[in-house]
Every structure is written in structure tokens, then in C-alpha cells.
N, C-alpha and C. Protein backbone atom coordinates (compact mmCIF):
# COMPACT_ATOMS: atom_id res chain seq x y z
N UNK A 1 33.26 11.26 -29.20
CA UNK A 1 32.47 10.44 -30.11
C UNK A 1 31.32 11.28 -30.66
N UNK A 2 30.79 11.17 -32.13
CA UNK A 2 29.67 11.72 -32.85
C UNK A 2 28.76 11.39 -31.67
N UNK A 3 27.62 12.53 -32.16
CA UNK A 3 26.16 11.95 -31.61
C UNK A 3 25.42 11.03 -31.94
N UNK A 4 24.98 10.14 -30.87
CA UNK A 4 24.37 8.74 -31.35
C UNK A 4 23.27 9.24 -32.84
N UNK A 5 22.20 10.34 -32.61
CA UNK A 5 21.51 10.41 -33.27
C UNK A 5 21.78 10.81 -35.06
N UNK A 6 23.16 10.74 -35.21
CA UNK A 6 23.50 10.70 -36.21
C UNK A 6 23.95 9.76 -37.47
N UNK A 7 23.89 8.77 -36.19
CA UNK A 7 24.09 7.23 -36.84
C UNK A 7 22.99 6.21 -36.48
N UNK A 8 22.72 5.20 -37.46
CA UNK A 8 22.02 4.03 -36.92
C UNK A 8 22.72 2.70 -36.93
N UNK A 9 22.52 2.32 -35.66
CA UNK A 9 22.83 0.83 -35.50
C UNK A 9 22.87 -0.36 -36.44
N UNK A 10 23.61 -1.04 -37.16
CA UNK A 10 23.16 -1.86 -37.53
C UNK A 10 24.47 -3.06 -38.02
N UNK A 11 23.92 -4.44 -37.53
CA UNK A 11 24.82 -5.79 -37.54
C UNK A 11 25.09 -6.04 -38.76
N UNK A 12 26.18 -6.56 -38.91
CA UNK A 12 26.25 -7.01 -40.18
C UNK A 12 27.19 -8.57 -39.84
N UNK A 13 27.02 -9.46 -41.06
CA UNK A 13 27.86 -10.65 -40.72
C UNK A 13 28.53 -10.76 -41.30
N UNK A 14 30.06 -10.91 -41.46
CA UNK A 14 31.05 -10.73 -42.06
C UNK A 14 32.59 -11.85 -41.94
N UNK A 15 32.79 -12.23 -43.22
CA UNK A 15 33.82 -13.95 -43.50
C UNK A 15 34.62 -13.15 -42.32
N UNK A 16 34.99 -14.31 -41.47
CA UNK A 16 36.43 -13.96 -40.94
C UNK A 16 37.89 -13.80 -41.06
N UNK A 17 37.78 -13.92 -42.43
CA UNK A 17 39.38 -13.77 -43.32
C UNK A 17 39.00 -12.47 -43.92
N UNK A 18 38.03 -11.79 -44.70
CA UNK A 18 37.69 -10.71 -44.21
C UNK A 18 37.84 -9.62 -43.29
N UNK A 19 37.29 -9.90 -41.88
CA UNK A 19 37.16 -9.05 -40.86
C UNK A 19 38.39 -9.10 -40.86
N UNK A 20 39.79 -9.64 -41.22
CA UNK A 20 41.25 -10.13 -40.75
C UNK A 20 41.31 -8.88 -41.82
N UNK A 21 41.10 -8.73 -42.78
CA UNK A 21 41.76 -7.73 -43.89
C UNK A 21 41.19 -6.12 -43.24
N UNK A 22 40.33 -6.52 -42.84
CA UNK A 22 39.52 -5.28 -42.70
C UNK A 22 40.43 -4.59 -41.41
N UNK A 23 40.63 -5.32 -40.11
CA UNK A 23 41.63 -5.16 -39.15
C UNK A 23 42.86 -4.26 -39.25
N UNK A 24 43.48 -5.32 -40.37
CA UNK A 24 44.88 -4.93 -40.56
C UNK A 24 44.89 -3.51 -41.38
N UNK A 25 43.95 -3.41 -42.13
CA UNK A 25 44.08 -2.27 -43.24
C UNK A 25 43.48 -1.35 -42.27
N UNK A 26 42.98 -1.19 -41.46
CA UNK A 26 42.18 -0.22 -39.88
C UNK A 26 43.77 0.23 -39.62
N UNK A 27 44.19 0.03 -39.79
CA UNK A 27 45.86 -0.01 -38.67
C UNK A 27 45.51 0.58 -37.13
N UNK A 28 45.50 2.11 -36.72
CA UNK A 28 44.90 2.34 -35.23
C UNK A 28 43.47 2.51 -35.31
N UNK A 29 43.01 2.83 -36.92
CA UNK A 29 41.47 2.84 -36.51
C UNK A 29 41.24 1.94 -36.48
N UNK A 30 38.81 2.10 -35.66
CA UNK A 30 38.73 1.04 -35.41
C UNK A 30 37.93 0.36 -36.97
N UNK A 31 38.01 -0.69 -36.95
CA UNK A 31 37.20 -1.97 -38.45
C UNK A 31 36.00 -0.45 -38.73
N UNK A 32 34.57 -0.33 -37.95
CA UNK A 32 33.82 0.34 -38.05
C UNK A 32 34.31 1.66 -39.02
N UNK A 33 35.29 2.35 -38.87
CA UNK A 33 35.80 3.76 -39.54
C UNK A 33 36.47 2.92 -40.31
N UNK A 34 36.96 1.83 -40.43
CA UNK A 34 37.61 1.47 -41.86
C UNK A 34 36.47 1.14 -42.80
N UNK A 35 34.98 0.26 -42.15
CA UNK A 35 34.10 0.43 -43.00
C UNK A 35 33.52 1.21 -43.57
N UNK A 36 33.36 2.20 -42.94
CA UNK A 36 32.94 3.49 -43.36
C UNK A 36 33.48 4.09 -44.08
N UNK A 37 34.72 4.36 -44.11
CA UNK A 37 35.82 5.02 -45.12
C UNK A 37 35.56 4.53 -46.25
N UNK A 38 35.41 2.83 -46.58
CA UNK A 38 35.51 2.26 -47.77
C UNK A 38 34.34 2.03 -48.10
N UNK A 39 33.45 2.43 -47.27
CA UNK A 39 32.05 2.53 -48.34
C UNK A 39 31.50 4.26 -48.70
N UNK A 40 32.01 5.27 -48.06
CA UNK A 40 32.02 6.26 -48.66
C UNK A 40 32.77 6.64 -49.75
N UNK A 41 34.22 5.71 -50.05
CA UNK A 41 35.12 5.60 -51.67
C UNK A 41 34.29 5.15 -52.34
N UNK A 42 33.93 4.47 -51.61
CA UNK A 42 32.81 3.20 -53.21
C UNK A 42 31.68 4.18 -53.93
N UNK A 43 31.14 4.85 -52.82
CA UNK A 43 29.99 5.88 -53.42
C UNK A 43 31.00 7.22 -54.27
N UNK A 44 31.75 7.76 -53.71
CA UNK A 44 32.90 8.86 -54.23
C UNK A 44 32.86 7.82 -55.61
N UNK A 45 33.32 6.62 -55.74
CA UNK A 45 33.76 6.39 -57.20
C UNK A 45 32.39 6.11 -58.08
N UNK A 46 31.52 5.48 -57.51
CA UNK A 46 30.38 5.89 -58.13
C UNK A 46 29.56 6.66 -58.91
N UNK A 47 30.27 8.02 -58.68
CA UNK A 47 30.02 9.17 -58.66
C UNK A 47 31.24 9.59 -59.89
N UNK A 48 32.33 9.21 -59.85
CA UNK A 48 33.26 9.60 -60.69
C UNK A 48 33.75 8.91 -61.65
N UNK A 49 33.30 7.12 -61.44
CA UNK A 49 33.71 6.70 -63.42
C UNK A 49 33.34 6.92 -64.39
N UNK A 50 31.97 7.63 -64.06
CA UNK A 50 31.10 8.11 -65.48
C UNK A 50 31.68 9.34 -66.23
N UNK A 51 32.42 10.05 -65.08
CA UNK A 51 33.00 11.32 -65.66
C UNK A 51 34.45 10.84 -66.42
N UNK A 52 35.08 9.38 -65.59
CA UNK A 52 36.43 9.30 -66.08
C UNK A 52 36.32 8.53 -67.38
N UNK A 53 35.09 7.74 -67.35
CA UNK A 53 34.88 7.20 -68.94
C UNK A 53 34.78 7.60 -69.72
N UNK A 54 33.67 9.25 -69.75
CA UNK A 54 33.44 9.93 -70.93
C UNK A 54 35.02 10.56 -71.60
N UNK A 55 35.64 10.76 -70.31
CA UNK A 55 37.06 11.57 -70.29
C UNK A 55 38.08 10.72 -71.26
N UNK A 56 38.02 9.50 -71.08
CA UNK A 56 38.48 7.87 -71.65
C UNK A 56 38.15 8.43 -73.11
N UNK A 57 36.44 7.90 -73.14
CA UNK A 57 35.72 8.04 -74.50
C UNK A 57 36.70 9.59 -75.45
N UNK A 58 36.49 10.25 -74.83
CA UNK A 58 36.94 11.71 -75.43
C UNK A 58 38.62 11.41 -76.07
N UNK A 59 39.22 10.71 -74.98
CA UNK A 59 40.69 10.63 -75.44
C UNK A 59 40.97 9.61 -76.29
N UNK A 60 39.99 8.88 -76.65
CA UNK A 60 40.24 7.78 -77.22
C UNK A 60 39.84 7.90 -78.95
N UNK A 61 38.73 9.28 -78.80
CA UNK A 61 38.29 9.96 -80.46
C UNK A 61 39.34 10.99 -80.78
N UNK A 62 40.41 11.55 -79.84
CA UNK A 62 40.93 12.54 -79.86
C UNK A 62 42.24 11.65 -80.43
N UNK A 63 42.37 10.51 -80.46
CA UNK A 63 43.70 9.73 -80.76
C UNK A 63 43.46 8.72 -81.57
N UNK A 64 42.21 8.73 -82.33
CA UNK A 64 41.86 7.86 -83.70
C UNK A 64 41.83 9.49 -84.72
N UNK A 65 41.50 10.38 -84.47
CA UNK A 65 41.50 11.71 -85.14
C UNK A 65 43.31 11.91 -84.97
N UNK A 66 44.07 11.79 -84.05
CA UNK A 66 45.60 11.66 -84.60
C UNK A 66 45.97 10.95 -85.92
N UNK A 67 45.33 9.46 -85.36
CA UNK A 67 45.86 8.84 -86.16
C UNK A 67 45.92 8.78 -87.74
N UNK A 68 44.26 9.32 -88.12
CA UNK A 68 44.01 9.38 -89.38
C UNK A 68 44.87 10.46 -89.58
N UNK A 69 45.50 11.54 -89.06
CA UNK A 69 45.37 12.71 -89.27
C UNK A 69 47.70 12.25 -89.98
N UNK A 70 47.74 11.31 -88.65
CA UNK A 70 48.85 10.82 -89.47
C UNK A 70 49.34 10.03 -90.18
N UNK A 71 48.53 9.01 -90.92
CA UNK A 71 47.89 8.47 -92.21
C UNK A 71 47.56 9.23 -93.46
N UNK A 72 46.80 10.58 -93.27
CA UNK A 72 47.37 11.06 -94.51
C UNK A 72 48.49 11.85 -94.50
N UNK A 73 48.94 12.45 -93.54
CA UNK A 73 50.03 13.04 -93.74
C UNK A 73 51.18 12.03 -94.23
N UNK A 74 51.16 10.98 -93.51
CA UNK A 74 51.85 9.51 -94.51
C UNK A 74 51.80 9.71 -96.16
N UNK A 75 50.42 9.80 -96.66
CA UNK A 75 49.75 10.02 -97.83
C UNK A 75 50.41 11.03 -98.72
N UNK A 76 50.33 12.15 -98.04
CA UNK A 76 51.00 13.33 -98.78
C UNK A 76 52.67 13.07 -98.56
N UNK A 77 53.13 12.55 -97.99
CA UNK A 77 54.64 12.41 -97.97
C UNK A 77 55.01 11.70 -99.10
N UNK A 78 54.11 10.25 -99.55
CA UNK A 78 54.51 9.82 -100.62
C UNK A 78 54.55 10.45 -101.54
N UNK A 79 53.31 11.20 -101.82
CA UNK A 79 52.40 12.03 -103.11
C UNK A 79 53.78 12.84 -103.41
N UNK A 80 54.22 13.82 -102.51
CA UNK A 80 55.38 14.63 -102.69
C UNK A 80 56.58 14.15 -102.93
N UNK A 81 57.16 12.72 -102.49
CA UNK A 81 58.15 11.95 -103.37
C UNK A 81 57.79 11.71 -104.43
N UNK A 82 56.66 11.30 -104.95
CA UNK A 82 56.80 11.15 -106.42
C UNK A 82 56.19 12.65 -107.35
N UNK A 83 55.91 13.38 -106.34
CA UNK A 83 56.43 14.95 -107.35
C UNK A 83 57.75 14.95 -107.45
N UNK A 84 58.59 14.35 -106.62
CA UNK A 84 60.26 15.18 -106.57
C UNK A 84 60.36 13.97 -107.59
N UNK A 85 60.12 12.88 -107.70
CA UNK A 85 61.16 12.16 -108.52
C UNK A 85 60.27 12.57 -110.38
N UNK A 86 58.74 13.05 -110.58
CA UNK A 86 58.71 14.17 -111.75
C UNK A 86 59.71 14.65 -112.20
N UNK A 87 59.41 15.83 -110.84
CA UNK A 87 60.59 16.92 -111.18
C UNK A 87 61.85 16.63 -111.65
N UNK A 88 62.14 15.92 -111.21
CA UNK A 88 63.62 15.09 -111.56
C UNK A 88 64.01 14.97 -112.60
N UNK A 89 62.97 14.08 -113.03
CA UNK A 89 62.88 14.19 -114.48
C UNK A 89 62.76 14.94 -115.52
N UNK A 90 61.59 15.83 -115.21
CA UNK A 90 61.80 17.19 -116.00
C UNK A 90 63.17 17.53 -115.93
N UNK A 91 63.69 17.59 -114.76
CA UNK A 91 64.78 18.60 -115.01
C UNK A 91 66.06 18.02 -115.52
N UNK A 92 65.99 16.75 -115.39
CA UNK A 92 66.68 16.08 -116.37
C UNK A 92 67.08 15.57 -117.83
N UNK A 93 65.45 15.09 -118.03
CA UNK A 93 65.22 15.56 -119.70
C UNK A 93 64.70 16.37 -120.44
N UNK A 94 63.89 17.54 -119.40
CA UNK A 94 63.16 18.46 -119.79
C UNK A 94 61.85 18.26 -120.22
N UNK A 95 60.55 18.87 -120.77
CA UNK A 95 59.24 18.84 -121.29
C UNK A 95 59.69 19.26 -122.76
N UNK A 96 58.52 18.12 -123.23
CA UNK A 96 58.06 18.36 -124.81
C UNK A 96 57.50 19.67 -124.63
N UNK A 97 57.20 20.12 -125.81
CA UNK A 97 56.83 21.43 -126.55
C UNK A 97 55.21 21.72 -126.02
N UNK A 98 54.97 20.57 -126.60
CA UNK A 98 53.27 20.79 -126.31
C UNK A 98 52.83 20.43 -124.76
N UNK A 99 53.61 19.54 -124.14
CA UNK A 99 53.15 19.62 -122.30
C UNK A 99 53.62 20.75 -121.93
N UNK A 100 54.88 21.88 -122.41
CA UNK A 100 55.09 23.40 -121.77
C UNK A 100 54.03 24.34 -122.25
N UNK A 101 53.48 24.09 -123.44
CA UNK A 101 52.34 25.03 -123.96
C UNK A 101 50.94 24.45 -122.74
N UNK A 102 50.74 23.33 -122.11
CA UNK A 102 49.31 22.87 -122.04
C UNK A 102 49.65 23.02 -120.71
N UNK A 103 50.70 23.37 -120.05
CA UNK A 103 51.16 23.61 -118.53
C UNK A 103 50.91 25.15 -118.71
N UNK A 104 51.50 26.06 -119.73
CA UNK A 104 51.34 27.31 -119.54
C UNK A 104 49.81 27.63 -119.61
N UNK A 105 48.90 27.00 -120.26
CA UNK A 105 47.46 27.18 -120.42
C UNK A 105 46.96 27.20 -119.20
N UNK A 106 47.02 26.01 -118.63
CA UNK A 106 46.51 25.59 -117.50
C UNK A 106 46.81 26.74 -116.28
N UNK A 107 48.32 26.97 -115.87
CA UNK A 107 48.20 27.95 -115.52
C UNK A 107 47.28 29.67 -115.52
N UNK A 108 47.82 29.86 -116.49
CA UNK A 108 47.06 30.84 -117.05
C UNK A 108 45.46 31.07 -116.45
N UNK A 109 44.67 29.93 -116.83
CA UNK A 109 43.40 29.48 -116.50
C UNK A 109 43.17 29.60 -115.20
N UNK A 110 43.71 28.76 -114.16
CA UNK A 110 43.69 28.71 -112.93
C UNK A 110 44.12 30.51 -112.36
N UNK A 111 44.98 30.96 -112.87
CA UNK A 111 45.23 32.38 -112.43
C UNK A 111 43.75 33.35 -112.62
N UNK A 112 43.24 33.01 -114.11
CA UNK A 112 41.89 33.43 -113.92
C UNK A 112 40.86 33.25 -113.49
N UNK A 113 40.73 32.28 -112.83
CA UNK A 113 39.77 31.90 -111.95
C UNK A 113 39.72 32.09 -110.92
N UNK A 114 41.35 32.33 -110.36
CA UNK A 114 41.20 32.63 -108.97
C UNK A 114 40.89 34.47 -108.47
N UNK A 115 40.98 35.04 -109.55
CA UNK A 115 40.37 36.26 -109.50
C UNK A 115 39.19 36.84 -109.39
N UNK A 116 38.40 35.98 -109.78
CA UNK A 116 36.91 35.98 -109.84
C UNK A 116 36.46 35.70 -108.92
């Protein structure tokens, strides 16, 4: 047995349907080391929901940042079907004269700008 001077005495009063749980869940230990056990978890968790919440908090910004992230990619999937069904068209009836001249401009432009 520990040394007395390491522990202090003290009564406690406790439901007797209780002390019955407390018993059974002891299995060969005695109630006393089952109390003890379960009030040193209680302090252990004390100690550790703050870390598992922030951990929570963190996973929970880390999976609204998914989500937007696959919302626009949603976004651009449409955007790019209705480039293909454009294209389609172009390549079906082709461009007027003056949207191939104001496409070649534009190009052009953008090529010079990105040089600079």
C-alpha cells in the first residue's frame, strides 16, 4: 500500500445505485481506485477538450474552404460548357468578318501587354 502521507482522508456520501455502478465497473479493484481513476480522466479530459475543439474548430474551416472551393469549381464547369457549346457554334457556322478582325485585335493587344 502507498504511504499514508501521500493521501488524505476524506468521506464522502454517495446514492446507493451509484456505489452499485461504481462496484461493478471496480471489477477486482477496490470502489476507492475506481474513484480515483475516474476522477483523474475527468481532470485528463479537462485538460484535453480545449485542444480537441480548437482541432474540431480547425476541421470544420478546413471543410467550408472545401466546400466553396467546390462550388466554384461547380462554377467553372458550367462556364466551360457554355464555351464548348460557343465553340460549337463557331465551328459550325463560323465568325462574321468583323468578330475575326476584333478577336484578332484583341489578341494582338493582350500579347502586348503581356510583354511589358
Amino acid at each position: 500500500m502507498a504511504k499514508q502521507d501521500e493521501y488524505t482522508r476524506y468521506t464522502i456520501r454517495v446514492p446507493s445505485k451509484l456505489y452499485e455502478r461504481l462496484q461493478s465497473a471496480a471489477g477486482d479493484a477496490s470502489v476507492n481506485a475506481e474513484i480515483i481513476r475516474r476522477l483523474e480522466l475527468s481532470f485528463q479530459l479537462d485538460r484535453e477538450l480545449p485542444i480537441a475543439s480548437m482541432a474540431l474548430d480547425e476541421m470544420e474551416a478546413g471543410i467550408a474552404q472545401q466546400r466553396e472551393m467546390f462550388d466554384l469549381t461547380k462554377e467553372l464547369v458550367e462556364e466551360v460548357k457554355g464555351l464548348r457549346e460557343i465553340v460549337g457554334h463557331i465551328a459550325e457556322h463560323g465568325l462574321a468578318p468583323e468578330i475575326q478582325d476584333g478577336l484578332k485585335r484583341l489578341v494582338q493587344s493582350q500579347g502586348k501587354g503581356n510583354k511589358n
